[in-house]
Protein backbone atom coordinates (compact mmCIF):
# COMPACT_ATOMS: atom_id res chain seq x y z
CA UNK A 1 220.20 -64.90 91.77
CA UNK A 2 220.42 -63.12 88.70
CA UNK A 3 221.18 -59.73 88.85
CA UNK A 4 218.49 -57.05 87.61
CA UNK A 5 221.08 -55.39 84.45
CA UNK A 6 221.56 -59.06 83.35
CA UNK A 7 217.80 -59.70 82.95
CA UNK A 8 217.45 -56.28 81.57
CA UNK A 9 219.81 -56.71 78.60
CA UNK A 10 218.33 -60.20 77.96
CA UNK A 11 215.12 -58.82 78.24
CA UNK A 12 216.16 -56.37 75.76
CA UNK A 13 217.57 -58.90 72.90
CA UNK A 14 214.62 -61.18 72.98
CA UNK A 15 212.42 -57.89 72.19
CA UNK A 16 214.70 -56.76 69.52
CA UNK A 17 214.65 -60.08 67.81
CA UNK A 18 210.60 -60.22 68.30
CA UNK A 19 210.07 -56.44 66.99
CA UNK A 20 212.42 -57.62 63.76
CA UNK A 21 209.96 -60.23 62.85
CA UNK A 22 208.62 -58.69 59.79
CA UNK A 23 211.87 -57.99 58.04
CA UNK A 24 212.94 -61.88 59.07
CA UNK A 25 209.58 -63.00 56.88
CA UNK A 26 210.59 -60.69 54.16
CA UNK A 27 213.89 -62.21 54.08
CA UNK A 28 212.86 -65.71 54.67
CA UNK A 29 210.63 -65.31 51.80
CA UNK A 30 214.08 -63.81 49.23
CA UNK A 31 215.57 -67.12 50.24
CA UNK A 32 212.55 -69.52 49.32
CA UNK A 33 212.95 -67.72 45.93
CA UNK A 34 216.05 -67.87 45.36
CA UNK A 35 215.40 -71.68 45.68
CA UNK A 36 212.59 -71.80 43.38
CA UNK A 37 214.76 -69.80 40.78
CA UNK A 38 216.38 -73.54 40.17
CA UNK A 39 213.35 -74.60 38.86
CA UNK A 40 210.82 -73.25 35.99
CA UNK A 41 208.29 -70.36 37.78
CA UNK A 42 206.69 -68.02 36.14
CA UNK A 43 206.97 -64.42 36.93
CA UNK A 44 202.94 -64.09 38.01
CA UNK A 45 204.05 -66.88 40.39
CA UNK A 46 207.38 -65.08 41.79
CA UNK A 47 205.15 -61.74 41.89
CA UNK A 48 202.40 -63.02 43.71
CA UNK A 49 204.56 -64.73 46.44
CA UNK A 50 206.60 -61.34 46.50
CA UNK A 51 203.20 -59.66 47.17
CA UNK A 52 201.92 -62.32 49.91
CA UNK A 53 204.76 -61.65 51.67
CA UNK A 54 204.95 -57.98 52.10
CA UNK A 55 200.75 -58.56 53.17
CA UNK A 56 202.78 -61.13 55.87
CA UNK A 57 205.27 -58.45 56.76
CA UNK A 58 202.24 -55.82 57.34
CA UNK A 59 200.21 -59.04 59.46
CA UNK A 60 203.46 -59.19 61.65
CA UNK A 61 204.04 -55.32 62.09
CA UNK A 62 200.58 -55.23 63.35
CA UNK A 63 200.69 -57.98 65.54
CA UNK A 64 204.24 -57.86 66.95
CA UNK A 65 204.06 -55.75 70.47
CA UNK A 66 206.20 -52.83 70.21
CA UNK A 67 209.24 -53.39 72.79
CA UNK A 68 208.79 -52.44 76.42
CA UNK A 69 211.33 -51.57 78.67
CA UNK A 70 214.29 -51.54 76.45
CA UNK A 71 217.60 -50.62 77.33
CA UNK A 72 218.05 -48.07 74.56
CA UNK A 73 222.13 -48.25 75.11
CA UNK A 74 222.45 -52.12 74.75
CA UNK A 75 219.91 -52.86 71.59
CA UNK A 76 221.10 -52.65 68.13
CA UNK A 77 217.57 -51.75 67.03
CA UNK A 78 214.87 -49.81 68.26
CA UNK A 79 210.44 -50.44 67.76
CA UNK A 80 210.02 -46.62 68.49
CA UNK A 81 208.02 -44.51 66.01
CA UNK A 82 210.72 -43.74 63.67
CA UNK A 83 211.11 -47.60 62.96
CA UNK A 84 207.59 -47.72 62.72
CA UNK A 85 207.30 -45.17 60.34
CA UNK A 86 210.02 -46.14 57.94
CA UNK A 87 208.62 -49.80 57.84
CA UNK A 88 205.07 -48.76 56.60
CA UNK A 89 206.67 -46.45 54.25
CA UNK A 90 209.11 -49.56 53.03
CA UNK A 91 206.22 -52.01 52.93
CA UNK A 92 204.13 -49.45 50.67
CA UNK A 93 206.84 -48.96 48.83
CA UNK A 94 207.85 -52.76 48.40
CA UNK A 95 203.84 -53.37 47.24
CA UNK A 96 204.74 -50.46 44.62
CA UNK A 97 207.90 -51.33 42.87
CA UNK A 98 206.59 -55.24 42.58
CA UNK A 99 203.55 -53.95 40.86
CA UNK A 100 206.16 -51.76 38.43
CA UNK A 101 208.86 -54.51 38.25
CA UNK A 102 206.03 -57.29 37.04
CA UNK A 103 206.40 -57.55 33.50
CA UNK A 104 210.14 -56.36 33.56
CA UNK A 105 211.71 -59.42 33.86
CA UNK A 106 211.16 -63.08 31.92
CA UNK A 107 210.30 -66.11 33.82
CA UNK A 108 213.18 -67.45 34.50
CA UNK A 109 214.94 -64.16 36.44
CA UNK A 110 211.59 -63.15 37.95
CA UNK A 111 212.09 -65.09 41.03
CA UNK A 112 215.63 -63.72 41.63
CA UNK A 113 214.55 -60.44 41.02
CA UNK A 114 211.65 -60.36 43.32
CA UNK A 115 214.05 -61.94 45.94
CA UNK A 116 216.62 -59.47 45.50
CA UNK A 117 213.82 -56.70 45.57
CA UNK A 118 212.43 -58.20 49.18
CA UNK A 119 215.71 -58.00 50.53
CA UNK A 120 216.05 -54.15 49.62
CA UNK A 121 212.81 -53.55 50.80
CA UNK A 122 213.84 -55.76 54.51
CA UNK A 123 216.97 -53.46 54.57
CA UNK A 124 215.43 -49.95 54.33
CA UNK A 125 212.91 -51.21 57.48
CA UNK A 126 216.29 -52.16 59.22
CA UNK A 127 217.97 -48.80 58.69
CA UNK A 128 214.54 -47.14 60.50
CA UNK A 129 215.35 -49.61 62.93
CA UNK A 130 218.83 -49.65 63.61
CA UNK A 131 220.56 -48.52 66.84
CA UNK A 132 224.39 -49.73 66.36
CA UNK A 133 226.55 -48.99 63.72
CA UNK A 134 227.32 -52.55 62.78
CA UNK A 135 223.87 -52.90 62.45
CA UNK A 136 223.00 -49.70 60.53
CA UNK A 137 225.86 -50.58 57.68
CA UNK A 138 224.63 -53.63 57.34
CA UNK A 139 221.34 -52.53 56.87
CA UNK A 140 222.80 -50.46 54.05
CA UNK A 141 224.14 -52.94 52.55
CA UNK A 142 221.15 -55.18 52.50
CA UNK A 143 219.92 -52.48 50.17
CA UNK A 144 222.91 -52.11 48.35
CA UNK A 145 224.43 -55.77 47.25
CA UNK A 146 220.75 -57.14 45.96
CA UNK A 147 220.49 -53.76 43.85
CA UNK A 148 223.73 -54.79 41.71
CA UNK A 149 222.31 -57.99 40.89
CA UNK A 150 219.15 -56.52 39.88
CA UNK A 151 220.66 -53.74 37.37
CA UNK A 152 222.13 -56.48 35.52
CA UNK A 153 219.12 -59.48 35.48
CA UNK A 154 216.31 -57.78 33.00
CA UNK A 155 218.93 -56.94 30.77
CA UNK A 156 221.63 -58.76 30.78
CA UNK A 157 223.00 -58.51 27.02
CA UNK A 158 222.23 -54.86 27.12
CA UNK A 159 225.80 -52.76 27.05
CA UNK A 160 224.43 -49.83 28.47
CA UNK A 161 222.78 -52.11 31.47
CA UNK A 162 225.78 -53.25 32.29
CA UNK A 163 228.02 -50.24 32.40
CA UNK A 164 225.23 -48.75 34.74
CA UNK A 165 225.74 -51.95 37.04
CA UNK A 166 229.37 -51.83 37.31
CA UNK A 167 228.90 -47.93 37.69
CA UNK A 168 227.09 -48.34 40.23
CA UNK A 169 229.10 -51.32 41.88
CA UNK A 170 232.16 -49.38 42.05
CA UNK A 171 230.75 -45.81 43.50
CA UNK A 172 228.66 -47.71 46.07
CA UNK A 173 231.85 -49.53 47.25
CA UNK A 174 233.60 -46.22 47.42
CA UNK A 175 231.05 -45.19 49.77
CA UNK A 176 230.73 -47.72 51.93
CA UNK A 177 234.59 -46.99 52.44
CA UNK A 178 233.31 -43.41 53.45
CA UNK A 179 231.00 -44.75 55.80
CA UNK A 180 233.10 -47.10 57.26
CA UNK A 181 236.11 -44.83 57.83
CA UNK A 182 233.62 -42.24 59.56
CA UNK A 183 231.93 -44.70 61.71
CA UNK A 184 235.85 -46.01 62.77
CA UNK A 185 236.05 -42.49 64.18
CA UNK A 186 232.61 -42.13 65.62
CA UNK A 187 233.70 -45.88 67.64
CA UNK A 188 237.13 -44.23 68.69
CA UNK A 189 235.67 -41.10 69.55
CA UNK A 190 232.96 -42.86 71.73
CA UNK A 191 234.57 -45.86 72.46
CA UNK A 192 230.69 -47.63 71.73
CA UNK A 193 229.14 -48.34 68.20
CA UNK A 194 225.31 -47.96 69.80
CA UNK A 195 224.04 -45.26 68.45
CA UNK A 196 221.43 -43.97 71.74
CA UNK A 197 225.01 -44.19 73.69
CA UNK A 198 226.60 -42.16 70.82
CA UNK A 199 224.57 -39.45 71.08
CA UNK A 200 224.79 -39.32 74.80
CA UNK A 201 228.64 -39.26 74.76
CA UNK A 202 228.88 -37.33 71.59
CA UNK A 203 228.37 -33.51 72.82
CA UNK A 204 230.95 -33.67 75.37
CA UNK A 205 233.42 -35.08 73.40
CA UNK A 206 232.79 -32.68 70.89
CA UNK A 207 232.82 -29.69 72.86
CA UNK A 208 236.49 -30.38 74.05
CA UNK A 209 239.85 -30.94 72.07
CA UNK A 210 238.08 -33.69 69.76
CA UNK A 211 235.70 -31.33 68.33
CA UNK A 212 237.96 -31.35 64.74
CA UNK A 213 237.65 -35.35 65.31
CA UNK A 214 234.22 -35.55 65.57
CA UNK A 215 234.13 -33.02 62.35
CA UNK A 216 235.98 -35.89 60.50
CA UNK A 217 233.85 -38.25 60.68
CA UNK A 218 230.68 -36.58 60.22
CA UNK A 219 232.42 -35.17 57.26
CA UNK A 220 232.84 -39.20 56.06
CA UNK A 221 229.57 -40.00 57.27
CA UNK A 222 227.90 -37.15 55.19
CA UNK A 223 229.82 -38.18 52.08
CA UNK A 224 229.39 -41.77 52.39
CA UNK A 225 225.79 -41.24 52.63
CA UNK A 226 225.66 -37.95 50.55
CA UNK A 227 226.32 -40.93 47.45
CA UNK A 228 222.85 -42.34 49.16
CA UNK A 229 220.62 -39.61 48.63
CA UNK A 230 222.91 -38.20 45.46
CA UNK A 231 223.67 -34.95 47.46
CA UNK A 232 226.68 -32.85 45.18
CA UNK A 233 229.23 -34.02 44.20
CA UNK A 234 228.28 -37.39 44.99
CA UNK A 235 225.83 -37.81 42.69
CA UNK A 236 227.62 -38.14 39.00
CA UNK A 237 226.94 -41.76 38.78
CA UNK A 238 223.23 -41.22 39.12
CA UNK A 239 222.48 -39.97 34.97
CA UNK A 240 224.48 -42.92 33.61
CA UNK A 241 222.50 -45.26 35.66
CA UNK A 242 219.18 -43.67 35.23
CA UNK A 243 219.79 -43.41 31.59
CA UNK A 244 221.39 -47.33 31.11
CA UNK A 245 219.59 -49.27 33.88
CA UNK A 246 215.76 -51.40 33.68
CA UNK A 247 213.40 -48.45 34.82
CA UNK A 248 212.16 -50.57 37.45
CA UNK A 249 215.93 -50.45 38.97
CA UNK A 250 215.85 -46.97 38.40
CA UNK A 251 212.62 -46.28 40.24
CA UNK A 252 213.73 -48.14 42.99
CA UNK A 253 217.30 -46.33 43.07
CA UNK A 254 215.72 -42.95 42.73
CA UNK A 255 213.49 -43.41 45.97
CA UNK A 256 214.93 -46.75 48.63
CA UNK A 257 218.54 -45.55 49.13
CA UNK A 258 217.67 -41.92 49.61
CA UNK A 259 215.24 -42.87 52.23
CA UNK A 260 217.73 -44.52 54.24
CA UNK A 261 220.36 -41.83 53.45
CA UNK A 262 218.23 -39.21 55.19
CA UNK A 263 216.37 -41.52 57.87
CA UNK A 264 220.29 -42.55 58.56
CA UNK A 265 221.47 -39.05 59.02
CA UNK A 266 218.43 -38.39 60.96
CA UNK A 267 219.53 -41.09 63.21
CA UNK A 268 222.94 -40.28 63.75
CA UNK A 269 222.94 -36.58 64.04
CA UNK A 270 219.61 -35.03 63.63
CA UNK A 271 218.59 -35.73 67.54
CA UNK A 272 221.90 -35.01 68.65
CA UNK A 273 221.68 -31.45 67.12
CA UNK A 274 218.23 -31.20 69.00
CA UNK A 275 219.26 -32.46 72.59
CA UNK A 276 221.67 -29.48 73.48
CA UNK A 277 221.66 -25.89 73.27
CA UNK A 278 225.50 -25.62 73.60
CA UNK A 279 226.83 -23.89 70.89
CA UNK A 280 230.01 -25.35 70.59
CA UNK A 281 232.64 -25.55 67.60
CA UNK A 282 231.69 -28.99 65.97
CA UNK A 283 227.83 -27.88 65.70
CA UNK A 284 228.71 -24.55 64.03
CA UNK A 285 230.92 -26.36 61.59
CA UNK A 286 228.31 -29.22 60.38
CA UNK A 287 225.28 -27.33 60.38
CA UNK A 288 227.74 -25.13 58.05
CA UNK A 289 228.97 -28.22 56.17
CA UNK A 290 224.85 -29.53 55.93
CA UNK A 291 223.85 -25.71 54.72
CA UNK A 292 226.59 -25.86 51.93
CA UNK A 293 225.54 -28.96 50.61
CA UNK A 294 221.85 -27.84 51.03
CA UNK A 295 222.66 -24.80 48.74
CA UNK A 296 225.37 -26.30 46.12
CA UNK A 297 223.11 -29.84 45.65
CA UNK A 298 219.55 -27.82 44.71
CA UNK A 299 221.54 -25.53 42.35
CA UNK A 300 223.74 -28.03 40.72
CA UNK A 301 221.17 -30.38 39.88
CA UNK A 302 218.21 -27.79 38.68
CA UNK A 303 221.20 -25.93 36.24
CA UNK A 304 222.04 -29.95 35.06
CA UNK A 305 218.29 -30.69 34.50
CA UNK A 306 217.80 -27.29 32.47
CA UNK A 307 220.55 -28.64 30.04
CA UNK A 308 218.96 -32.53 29.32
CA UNK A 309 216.68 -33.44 26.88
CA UNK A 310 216.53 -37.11 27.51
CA UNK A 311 214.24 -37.80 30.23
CA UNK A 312 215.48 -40.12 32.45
CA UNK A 313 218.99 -38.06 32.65
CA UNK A 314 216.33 -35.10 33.76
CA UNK A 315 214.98 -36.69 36.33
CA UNK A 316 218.48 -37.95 37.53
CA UNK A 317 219.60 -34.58 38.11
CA UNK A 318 215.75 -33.43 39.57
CA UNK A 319 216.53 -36.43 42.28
CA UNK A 320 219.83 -34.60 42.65
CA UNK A 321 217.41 -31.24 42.97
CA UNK A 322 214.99 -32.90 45.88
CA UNK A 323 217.92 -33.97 47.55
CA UNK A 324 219.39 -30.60 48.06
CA UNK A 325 215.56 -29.44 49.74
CA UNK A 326 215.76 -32.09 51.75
CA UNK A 327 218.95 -31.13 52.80
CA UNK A 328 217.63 -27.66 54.39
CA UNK A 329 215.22 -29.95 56.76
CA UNK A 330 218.27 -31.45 58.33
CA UNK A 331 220.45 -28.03 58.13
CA UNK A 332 218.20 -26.00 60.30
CA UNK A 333 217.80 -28.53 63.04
CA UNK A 334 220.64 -27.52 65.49
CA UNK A 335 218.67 -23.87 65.87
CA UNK A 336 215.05 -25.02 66.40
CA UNK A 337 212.62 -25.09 69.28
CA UNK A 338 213.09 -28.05 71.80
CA UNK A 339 211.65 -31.19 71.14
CA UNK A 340 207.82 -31.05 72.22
CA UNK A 341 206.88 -27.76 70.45
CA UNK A 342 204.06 -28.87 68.45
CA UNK A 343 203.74 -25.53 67.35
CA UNK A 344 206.78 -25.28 64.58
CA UNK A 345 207.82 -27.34 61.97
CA UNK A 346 210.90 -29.30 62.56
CA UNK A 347 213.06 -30.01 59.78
CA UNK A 348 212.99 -34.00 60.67
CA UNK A 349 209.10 -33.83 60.43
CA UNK A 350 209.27 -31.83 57.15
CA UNK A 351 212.05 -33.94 55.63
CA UNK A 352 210.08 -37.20 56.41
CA UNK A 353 207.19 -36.19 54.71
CA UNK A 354 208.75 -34.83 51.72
CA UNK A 355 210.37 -38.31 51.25
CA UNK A 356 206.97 -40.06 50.97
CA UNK A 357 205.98 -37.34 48.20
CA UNK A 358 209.18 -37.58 46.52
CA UNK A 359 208.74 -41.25 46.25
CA UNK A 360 204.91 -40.88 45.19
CA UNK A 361 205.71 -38.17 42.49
CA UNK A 362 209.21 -40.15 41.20
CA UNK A 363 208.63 -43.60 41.24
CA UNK A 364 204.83 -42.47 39.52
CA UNK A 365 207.07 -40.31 36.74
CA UNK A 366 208.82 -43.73 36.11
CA UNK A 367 205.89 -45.80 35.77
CA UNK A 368 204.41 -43.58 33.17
CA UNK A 369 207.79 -43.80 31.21
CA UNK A 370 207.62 -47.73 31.31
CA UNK A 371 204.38 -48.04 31.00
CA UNK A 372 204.59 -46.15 27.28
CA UNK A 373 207.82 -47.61 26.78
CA UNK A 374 207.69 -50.23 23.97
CA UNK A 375 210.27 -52.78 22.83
CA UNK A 376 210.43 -51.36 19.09
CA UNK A 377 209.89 -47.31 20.57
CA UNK A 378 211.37 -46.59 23.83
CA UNK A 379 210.68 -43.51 25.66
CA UNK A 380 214.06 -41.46 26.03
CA UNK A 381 213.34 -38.00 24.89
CA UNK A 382 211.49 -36.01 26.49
CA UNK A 383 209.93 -35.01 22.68
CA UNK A 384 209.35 -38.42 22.62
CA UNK A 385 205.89 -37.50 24.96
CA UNK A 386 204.82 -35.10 22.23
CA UNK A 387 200.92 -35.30 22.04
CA UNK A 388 200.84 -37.49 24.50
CA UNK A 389 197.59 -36.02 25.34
CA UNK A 390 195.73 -37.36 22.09
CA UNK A 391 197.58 -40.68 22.22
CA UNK A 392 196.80 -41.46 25.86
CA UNK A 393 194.86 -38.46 27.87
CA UNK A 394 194.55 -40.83 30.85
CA UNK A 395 198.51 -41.23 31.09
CA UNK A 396 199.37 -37.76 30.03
CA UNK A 397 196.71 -36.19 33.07
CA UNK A 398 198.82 -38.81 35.69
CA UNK A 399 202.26 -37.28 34.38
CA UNK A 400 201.31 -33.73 34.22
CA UNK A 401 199.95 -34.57 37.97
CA UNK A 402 203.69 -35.92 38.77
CA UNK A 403 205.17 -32.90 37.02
CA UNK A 404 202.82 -30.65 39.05
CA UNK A 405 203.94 -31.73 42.44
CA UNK A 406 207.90 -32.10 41.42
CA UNK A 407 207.71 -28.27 40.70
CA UNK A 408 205.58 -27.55 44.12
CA UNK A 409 201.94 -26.41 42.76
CA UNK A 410 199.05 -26.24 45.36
CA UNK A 411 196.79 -29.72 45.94
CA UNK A 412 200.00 -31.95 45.35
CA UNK A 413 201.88 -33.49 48.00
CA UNK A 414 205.28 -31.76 46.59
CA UNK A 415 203.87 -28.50 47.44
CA UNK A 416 202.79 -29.58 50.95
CA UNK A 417 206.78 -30.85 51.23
CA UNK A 418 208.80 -27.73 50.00
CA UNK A 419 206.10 -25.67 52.14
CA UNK A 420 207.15 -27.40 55.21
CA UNK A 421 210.58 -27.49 54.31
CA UNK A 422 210.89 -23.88 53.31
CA UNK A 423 208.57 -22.78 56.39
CA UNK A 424 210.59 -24.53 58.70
CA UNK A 425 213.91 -22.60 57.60
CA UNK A 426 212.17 -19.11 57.98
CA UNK A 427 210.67 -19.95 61.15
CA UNK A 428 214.20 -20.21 62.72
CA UNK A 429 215.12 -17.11 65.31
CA UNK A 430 218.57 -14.82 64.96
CA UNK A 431 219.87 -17.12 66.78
CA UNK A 432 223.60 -19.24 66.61
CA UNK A 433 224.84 -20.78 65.43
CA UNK A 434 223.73 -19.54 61.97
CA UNK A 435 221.49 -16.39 62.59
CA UNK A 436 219.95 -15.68 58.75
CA UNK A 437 221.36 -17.80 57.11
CA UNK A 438 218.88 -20.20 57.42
CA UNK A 439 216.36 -17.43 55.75
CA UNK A 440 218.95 -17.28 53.37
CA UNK A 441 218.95 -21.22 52.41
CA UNK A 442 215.23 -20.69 52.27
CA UNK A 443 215.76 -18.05 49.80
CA UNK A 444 217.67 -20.47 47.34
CA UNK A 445 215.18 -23.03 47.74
CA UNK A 446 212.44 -20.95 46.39
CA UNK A 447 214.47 -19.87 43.73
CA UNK A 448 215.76 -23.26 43.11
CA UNK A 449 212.11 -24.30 43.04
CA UNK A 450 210.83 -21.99 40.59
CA UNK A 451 214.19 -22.92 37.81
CA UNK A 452 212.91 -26.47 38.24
CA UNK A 453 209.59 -25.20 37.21
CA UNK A 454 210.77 -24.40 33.63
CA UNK A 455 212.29 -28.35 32.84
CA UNK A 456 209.19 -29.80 34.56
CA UNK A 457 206.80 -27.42 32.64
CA UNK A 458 208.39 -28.41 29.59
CA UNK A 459 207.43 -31.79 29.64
CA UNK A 460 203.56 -30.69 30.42
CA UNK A 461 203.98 -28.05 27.08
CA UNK A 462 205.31 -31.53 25.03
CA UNK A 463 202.28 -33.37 25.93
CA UNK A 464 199.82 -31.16 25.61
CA UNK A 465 200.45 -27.82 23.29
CA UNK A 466 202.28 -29.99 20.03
CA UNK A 467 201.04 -32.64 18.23
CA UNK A 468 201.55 -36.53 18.41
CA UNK A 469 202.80 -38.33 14.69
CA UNK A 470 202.11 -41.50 16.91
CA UNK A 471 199.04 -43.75 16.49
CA UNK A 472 196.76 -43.79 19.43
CA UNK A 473 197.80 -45.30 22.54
CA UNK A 474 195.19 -47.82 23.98
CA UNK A 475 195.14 -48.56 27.89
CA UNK A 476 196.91 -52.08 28.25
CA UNK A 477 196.25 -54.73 31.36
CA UNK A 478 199.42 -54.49 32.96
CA UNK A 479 200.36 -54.43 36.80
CA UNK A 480 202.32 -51.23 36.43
CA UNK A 481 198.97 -49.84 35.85
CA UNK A 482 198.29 -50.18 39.65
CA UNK A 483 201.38 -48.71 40.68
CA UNK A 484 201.03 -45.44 38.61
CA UNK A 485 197.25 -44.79 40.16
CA UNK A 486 198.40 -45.72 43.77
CA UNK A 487 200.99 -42.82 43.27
CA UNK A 488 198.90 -40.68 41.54
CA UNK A 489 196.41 -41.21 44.07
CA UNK A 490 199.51 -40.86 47.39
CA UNK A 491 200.19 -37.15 44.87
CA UNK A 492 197.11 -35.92 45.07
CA UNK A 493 195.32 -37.30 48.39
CA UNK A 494 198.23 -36.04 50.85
CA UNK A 495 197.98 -33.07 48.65
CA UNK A 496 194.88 -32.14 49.55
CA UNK A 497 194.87 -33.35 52.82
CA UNK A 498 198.34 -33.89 54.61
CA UNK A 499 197.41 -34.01 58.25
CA UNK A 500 197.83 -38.32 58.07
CA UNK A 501 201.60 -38.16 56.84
CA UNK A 502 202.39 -34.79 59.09
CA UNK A 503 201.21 -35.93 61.99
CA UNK A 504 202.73 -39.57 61.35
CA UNK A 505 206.31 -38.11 60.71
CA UNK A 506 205.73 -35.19 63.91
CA UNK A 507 205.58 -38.44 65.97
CA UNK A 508 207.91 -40.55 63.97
CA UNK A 509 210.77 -37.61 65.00
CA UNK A 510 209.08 -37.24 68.25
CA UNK A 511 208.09 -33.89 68.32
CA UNK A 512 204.61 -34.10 68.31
C-alpha cells in the first residue's frame, strides 16, 4: 500500500507540471523559432506566431484547473493568486512589447528575437510562480540570458548597442552572484530551498543567535535584486543601456525585470513580515535597510533626471525614481494590519498595482519615442519633441497622457499608484518597529513626487508652448501604433476606474 505523504507529494508534482502549461507553450513556441531562424521568415511571419502563442498561453491559463490540494512545502511552484496575477500581467505585457518590437528587427533576426522575447515573457510568469529557490533563480534567468541576445540582434554594428549589451551582461552576472550568495545563506539558515517552508522556519531562526545571518542574506538578496528593479546604487548601468540599446529592449528592460524584482521580494519576505507580530532584531533591521533604500532610490534618481536632457537617460533615472515608491509598499509591510483587513491598504496590494501603471505609462513613453524615431532623425533630446503638438497632435496628447500619470495627476493610473502607496505608509500606527517613520518615508515620497513633476512637465512645455522647425508628422501603419493606444488606454481606464486592478492585486497578496 502506498502510503498517504507519498501520494500527496506525487499528487503535488503532477499539478505543478499541469498548472505550468502555459509557460511550457510559450517556450515550446521560442524553440520552433529558433528553428525557423535557419531558414528565410519574414518578421510579419515570426510576429504573428509570437502573437498566436501568447493567445495559446491565455487558452491554457484559462483552461488549466488551478492546483488542489498541494503540499505548499514540497512544490517548487505555486497556481495561487499571486501566480495568477503575474501571468495575466506577463501575457499582456508579452502581446505589448511584440506589437512595439515588430518593425525593429529585419527578417532574418525577427524570429530569434521574438523567441528570445517569449522566453522573457515565460520567465516573469515563472517568478509569480515559483516556490523554491532553484526554481525562482532560474526563473530569473530565463529573463535575463534571452535579454543579452536581444540588446545586440537589431543592431548589431551599432557601437553604442553593443557597449549597452556587454554593460548589461556583466552587471547582471554580478547580480546573480548576489543572489546566489544570499540564497546559499537562506538554504544554510533553513536547511530547505522551498520557499512556503522558508518562511515557516525563517522567524525562529531569526529571532535567536542567527538573526545577523539571516540579515546577510537578505542584505544579498536585496542587492542582487535591487540591480532588478534599479533600486540605488544598483542602478548605474541602467542610462547607458537606455541611452545605447534598440528601444524595444529598453521598454522591455524598463518594465519585465522590475516586475519580477518586486513580485520576488514579495515572495521571499513580504509574507514573512506579515505572518508575525514578533518584533525581533532581524525585522527592525530590514524594514530599516528597505526604508533606506526607499528614501535614497526616489531622491537619487528624481535629482539625476532634473540634470538630463536626453530623453531616454531621463527616463532611466525616472525608472530609478518609481523604483524607490515602490520601495515604501514593501517597507511598511512588517507594521500593518493582519492579513484579512480589507479595510487598509497593504503595501503588497499597492505595490502590485503600481507595477501595472508603471508598465502602462513607461513602456507607452517608449513607444511614442520609437514611433517618431526615424532612421535619418532619431529622437534623443528631449528638444527634439519641440512642437510636437503641430507635427503630430494625436502622438503629442498620448505622451503628455504618459507624462501626466509618471508625475501622479488625477484620472491616470500613476496617481491611483502613488495614492495607494503613499496612503498605505500614513495609515501605519506608532507602532515598532518603526513608529513615524513610515509617515516620514511618506513625506519624501510626496516631495519626491512633486521634483519629478518639473522634468516630466518639461517635456509637456516642449511639445506644446514652442514651436516645431519640423515638417508635419503624418500617422504611419505600424504595429507599434497598437501598443501605444493599448497603454494609453491601461493609463487612463484604471485611472478613472481602478477597482479591476485593486481588487485583482488585494487578492493576488491575499488580503482581500
Amino acid at each position: 500500500m502506498i502510503p498517504l505523504a507519498t501520494t500527496a507529494i506525487d499528487s503535488t508534482l503532477q499539478q505543478v507540471f499541469r498548472s505550468i502549461l502555459p509557460e511550457a507553450s510559450l517556450i515550446g513556441t521560442a524553440c520552433v523559432l529558433f528553428v525557423l531562424s535557419t531558414f528565410n521568415v519574414k518578421r510579419h511571419t515570426a510576429g504573428a506566431i509570437a502573437l498566436a502563442a501568447c493567445g495559446l498561453a491565455a487558452l491554457l491559463h484559462f483552461c488549466v484547473d488551478r492546483p488542489t490540494g498541494v503540499v505548499e512545502t514540497v512544490a517548487p511552484a505555486l497556481g495561487d493568486h499571486l501566480a495568477l496575477f503575474i501571468r495575466i500581467t506577463a501575457l499582456i505585457t508579452g502581446v505589448v512589447l511584440i506589437l512595439f518590437c515588430w518593425d525593429e528587427t529585419n527578417s532574418r533576426r525577427a524570429c530569434d528575437y521574438h523567441a528570445c522575447l517569449l522566453c522573457v515573457i515565460a520567465g516573469l510568469s515563472l517568478v509569480g510562480a515559483a516556490n523554491d529557490l532553484i526554481f525562482l533563480f532560474l526563473a530569473l534567468e530565463l529573463i535575463s540570458i534571452p535579454t543579452y541576445v536581444m540588446l545586440y540582434l537589431p543592431k548589431s554594428q551599432d557601437s553604442r548597442a553593443q557597449e549597452a549589451a556587454v554593460k548589461y551582461f556583466l552587471l547582471s552576472i554580478l547580480s546573480s552572484a548576489f543572489l546566489l550568495f544570499g540564497f546559499s545563506y537562506l538554504y544554510g539558515l533553513t536547511g530547505t530551498t522551498n520557499i512556503t517552508a522558508i518562511l515557516q522556519i525563517l522567524p525562529a531562526v531569526a529571532a535567536g543567535d542567527m538573526a545577523n545571518m539571516a540579515l546577510v542574506a537578505a542584505v544579498m538578496i536585496v542587492a542582487g535584486l535591487g540591480f532588478k528593479v534599479t533600486a540605488f546604487p544598483f542602478h548605474f548601468y541602467a542610462p547607458d543601456v537606455y541611452q545605447g540599446a534598440p528601444l524595444g529592449v529598453v521598454s522591455l528592460l524598463a518594465f519585465v525585470p522590475k516586475v519580477a524584482g518586486f513580485v520576488a521580494l514579495l515572495r521571499l519576505f513580504g509574507t514573512f513580515c506579515t505572518m508575525s507580530a514578533v518584533d525581533y532584531t532581524f525585522t527592525k533591521q530590514y524594514m530599516m535597510l528597505l526604508w533606506i533604500l526607499a528614501a535614497v532610490t526616489m531622491t537619487a534618481g528624481n535629482v539625476m533626471a532634473l540634470l538630463q536632457n536626453n530623453i531616454r537617460r531621463m527616463l532611466a533615472y525616472s525608472g530609478v525614481a518609481h523604483a524607490g515608491y515602490m520601495l515604501i509598499g514593501l517597507a511598511v509591510l512588517p507594521s500593518q494590519t493582519p492579513r484579512g483587513d480589507s479595510a487598509v491598504i497593504n503595501g503588497g496590494d499597492a505595490v502590485l498595482f503600481y507595477l501595472v501603471a508603471y508598465g502602462a505609462m513607461t513602456i507607452g513613453a517608449f513607444g511614442v519615442i520609437a514611433y517618431l524615431s526615424r532612421p535619418e532623425r532619431s529622437i534623443d533630446a528631449v528638444d527634439d519633441l519641440a512642437g510636437l503638438h503641430e507635427t503630430n497632435p494625436r502622438m503629442a496628447l498620448v505622451m503628455a497622457l504618459f507624462m501626466c500619470s509618471m508625475i501622479g495627476l488625477p484620472l491616470t493610473a500613476g496617481f491611483i499608484g502613488k495614492f495607494f502607496l503613499f496612503l498605505g505608509a500614513l495609515a501605519v500606527k506608532d507602532t515598532p518597529p518603526m513608529g513615524h517613520l513610515y509617515q516620514v518615508l511618506a513625506l519624501i515620497g510626496a516631495v519626491n513626487a512633486a521634483i519629478a513633476a518639473y522634468y516630466y512637465l518639461r517635456v509637456i512645455s516642449v511639445m506644446y508652448l514652442r514651436g516645431s522647425f519640423q515638417p508635419p508628422i503624418p500617422l504611419r501603419p505600424s504595429p507599434i501604433l497598437l501598443a501605444i493606444f493599448i497603454c494609453a488606454f491601461i493609463t487612463l481606464f484604471f485611472g478613472i476606474y481602478p477597482a479591476p486592478i485593486f481588487n485583482s492585486s488585494r487578492i493576488a497578496f491575499g488580503t482581500h
